[in-house]
Protein backbone atom coordinates (compact mmCIF):
# COMPACT_ATOMS: atom_id res chain seq x y z
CA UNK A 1 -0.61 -10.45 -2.88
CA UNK A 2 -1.14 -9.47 -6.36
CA UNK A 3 2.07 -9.03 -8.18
CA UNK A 4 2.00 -7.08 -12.12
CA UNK A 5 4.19 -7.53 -14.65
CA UNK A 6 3.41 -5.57 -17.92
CA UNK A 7 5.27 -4.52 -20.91
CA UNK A 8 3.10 -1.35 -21.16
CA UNK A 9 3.66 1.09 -18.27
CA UNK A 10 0.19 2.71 -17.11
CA UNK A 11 -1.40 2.70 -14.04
CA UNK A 12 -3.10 -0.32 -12.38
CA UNK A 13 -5.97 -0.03 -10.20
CA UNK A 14 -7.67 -2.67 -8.13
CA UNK A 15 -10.32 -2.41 -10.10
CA UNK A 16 -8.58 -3.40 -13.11
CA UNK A 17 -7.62 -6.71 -11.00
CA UNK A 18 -10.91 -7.28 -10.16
CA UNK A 19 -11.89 -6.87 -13.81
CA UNK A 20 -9.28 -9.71 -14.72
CA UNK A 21 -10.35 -11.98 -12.70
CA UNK A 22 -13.81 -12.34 -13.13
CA UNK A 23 -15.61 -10.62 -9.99
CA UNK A 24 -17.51 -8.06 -9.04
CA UNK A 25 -16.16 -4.73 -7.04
CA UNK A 26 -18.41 -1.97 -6.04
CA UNK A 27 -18.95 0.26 -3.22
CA UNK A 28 -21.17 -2.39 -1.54
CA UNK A 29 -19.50 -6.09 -3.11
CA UNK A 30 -16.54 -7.65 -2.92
CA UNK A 31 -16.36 -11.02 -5.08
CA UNK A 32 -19.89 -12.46 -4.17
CA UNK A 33 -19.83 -10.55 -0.85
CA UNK A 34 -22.57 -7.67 -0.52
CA UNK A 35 -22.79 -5.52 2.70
CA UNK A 36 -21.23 -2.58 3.75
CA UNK A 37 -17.56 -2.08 2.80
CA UNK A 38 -14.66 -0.48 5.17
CA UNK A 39 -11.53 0.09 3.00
CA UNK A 40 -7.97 0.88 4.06
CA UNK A 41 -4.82 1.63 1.86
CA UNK A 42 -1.88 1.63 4.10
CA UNK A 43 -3.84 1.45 7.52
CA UNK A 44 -6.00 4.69 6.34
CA UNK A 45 -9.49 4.91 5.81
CA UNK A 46 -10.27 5.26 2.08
CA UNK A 47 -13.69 6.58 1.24
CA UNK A 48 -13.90 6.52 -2.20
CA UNK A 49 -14.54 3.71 -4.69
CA UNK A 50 -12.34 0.65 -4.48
CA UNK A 51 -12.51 -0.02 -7.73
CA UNK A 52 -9.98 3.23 -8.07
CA UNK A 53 -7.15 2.25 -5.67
CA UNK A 54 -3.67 2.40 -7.71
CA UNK A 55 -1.95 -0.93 -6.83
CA UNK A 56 1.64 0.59 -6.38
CA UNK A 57 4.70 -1.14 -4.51
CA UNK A 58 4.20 -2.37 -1.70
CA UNK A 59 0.88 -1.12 -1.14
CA UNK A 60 -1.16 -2.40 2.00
CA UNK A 61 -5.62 -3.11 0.77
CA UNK A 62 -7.45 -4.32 3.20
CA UNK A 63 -11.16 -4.31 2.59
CA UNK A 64 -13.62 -5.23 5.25
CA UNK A 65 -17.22 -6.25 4.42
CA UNK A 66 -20.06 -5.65 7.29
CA UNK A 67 -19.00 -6.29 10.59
CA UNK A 68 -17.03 -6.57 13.11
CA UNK A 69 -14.72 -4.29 11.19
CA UNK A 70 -10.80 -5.88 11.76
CA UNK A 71 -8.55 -3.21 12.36
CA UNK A 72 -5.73 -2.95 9.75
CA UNK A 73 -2.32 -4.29 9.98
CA UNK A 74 0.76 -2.31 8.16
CA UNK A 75 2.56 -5.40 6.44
CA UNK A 76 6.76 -4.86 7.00
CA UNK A 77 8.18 -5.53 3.49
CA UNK A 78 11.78 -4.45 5.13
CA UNK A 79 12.33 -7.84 5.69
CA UNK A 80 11.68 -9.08 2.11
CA UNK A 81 13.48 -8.95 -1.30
CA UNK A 82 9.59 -8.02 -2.72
């Protein structure tokens, strides 16, 4: 879960997180993982960089590297005060 708290309103991409934190995101690396990458936003396929995903509310990533590839689970924030 990555939670953001700013006092300047702009738009925050995973990337961005990624950048914060010290690791590596690319098209083929995740952290120190390198392979093949299958990336969902909301349980759909994204096919573009992950590096550009917006992290909005309650906003479902899920980023597979190689295989098996897990299918993606929609989290239910209904039941939360998030």
């Amino acid at each position: 879960m990555i939670h953001i708290e700013s006092p300047v309103q702009q738009r925050y991409t995973l990337g961005d997180f990624f950048d914060l934190w010290g690791q590596p995101l690319a098209t083929d690396q995740v952290g120190p993982a390198l392979g093949t990458l299958t990336v969902y936003v909301d349980a759909r396929p994204f096919t573009g960089s992950p590096r550009d995903i917006a992290l909005g509310s309650h906003e479902d990533i899920q980023i597979d590297v190689g295989t098996p590839v897990v299918p993606p689970k929609r989290v239910d924030w209904s039941a939360t005060s998030l």
